[in-house]
N, C-alpha and C. Protein backbone atom coordinates (compact mmCIF):
# COMPACT_ATOMS: atom_id res chain seq x y z
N UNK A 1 31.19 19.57 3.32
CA UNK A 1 30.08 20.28 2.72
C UNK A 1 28.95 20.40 3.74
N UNK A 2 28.38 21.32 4.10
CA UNK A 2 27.31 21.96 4.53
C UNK A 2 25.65 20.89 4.59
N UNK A 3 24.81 20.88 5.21
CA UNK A 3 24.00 19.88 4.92
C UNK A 3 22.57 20.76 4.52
N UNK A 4 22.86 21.65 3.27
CA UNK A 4 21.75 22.60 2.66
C UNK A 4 20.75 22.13 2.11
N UNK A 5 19.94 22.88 2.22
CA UNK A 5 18.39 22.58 1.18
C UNK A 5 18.45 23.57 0.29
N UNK A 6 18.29 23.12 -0.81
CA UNK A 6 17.93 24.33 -1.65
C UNK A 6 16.89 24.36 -2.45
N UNK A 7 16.41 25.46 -2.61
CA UNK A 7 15.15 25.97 -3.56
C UNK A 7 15.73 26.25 -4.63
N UNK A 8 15.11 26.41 -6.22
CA UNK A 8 15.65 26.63 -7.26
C UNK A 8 14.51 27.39 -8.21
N UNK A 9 15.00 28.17 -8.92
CA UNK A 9 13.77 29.00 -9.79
C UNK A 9 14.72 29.14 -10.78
N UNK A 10 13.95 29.78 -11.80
CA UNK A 10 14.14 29.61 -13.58
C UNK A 10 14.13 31.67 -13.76
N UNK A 11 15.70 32.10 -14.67
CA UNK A 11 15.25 33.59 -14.71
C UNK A 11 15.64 33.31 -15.77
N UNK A 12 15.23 35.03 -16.15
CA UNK A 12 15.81 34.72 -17.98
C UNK A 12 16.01 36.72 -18.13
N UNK A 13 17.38 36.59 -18.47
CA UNK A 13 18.22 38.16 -18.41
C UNK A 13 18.28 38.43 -19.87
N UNK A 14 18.48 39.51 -20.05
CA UNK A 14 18.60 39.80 -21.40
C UNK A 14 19.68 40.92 -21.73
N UNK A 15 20.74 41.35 -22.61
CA UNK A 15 21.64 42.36 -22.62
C UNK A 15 21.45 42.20 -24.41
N UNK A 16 22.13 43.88 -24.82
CA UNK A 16 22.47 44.00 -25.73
C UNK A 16 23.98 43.64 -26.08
N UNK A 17 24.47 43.52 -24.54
CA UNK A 17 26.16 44.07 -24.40
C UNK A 17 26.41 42.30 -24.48
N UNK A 18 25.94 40.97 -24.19
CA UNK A 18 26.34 40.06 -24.20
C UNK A 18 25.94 38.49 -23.42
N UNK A 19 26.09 37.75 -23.46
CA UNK A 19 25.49 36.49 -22.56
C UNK A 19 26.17 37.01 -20.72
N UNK A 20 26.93 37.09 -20.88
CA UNK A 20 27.61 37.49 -19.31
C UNK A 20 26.34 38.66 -18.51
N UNK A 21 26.44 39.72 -19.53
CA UNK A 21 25.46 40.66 -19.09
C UNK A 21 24.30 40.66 -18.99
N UNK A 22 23.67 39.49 -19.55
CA UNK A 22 22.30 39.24 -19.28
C UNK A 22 22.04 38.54 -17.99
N UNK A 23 23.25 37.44 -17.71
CA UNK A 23 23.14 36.79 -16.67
C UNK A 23 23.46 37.47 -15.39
N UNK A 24 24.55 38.39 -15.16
CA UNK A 24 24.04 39.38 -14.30
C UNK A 24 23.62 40.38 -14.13
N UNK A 25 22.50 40.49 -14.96
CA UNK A 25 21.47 41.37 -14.90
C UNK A 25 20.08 40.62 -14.68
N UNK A 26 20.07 39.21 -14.55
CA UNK A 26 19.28 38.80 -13.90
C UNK A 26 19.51 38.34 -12.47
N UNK A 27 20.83 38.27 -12.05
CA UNK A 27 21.31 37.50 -10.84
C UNK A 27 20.90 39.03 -10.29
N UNK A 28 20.99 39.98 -10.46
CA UNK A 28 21.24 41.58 -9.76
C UNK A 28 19.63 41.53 -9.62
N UNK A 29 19.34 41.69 -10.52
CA UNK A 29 18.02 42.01 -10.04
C UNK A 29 16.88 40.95 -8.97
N UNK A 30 17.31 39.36 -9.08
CA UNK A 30 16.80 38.51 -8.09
C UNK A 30 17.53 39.13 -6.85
N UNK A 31 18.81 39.31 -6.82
CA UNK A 31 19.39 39.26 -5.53
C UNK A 31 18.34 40.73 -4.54
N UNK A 32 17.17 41.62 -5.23
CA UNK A 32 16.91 42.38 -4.57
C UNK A 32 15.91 42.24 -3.44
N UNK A 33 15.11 40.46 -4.16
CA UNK A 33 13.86 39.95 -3.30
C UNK A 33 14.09 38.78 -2.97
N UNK A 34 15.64 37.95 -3.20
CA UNK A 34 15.76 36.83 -2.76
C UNK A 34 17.20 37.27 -1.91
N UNK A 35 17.35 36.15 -1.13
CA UNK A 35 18.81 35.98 -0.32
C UNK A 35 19.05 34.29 -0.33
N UNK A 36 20.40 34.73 -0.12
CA UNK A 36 21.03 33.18 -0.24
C UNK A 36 21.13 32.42 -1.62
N UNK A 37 21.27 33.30 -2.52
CA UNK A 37 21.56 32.88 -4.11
C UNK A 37 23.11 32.08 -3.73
N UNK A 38 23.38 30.60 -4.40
CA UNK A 38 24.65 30.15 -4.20
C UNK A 38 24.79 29.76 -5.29
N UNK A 39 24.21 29.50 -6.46
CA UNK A 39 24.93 28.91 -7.49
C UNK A 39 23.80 28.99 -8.51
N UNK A 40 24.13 29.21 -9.87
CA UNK A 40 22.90 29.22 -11.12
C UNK A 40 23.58 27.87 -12.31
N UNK A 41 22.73 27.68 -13.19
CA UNK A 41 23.50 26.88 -14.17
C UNK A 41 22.31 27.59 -15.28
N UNK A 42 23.24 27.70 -16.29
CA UNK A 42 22.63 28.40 -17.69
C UNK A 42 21.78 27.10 -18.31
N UNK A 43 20.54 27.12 -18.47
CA UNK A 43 19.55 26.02 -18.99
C UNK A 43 19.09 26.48 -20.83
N UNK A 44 19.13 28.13 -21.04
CA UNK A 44 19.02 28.30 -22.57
C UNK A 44 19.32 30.02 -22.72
N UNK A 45 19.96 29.66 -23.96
CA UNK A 45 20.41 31.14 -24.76
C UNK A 45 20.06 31.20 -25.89
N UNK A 46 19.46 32.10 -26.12
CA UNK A 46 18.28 32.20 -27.44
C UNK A 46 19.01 34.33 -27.63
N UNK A 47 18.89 34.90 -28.58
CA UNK A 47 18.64 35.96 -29.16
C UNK A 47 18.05 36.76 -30.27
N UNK A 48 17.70 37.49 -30.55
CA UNK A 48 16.99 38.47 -31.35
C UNK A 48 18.28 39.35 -32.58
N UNK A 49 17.28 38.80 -33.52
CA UNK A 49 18.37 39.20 -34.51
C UNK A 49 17.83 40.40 -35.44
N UNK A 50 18.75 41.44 -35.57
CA UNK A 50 18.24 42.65 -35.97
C UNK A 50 19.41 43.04 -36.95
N UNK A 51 18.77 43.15 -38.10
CA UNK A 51 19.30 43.68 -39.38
C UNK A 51 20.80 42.79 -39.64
N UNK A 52 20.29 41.54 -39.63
CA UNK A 52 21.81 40.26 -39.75
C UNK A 52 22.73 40.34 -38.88
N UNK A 53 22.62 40.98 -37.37
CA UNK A 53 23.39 40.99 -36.43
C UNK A 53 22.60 40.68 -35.14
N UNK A 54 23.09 40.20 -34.08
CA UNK A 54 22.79 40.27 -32.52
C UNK A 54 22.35 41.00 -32.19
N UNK A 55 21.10 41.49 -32.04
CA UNK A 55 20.32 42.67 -31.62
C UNK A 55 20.26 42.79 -30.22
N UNK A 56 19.98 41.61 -29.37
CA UNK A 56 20.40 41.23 -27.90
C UNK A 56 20.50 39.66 -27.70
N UNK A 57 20.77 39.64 -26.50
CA UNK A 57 20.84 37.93 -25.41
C UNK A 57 19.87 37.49 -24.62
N UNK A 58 19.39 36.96 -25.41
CA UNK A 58 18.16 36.50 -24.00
C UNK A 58 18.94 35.15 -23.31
N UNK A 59 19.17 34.75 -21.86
CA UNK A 59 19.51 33.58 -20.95
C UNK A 59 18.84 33.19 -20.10
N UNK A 60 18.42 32.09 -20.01
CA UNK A 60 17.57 31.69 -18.71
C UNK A 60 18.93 30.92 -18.09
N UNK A 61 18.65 31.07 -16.80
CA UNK A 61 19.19 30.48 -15.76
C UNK A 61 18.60 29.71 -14.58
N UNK A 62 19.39 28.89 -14.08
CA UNK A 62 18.00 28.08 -12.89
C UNK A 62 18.98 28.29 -11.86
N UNK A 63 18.36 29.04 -10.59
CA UNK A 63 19.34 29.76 -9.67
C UNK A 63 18.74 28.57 -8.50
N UNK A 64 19.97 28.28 -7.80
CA UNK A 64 20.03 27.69 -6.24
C UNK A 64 20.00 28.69 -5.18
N UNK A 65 19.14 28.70 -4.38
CA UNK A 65 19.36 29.29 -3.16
C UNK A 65 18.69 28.51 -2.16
N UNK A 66 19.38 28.73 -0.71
CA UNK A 66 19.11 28.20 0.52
C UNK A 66 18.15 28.13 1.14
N UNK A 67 17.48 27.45 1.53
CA UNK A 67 16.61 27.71 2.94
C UNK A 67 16.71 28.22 4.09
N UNK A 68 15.88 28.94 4.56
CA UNK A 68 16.41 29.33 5.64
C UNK A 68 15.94 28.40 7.03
């Protein structure tokens, strides 16, 4: 293993389409002002409920990335 440092921050994605799609729709959109994303772990999934169904996904995630 590599002898990395990593930095870590907190996102939170949201989809109508599902938990997967929220999470990369937040990994997509960090990856446009960060580099060196290596690994996330899901910390909370919460959603919005509209007319007794899943209206969307909200996910936070806490993303690892490298130092440079």
């Amino acid at each position: 293993m590599s002898d990395h440092v990593y930095k870590h921050i907190e996102l939170t994605g949201s989809s109508e389409k599902g938990i997967e799609d929220a999470i990369n729709r937040a990994l997509e959109k960090a990856s446009h002002s960060l580099h060196g994303m290596r690994w996330f772990e899901v910390t909370d999934t919460r959603g919005h409920i509209d007319n007794g169904r899943v209206g969307h996904w909200q996910v936070t995630v806490k993303v690892g990335f490298t130092l440079d």
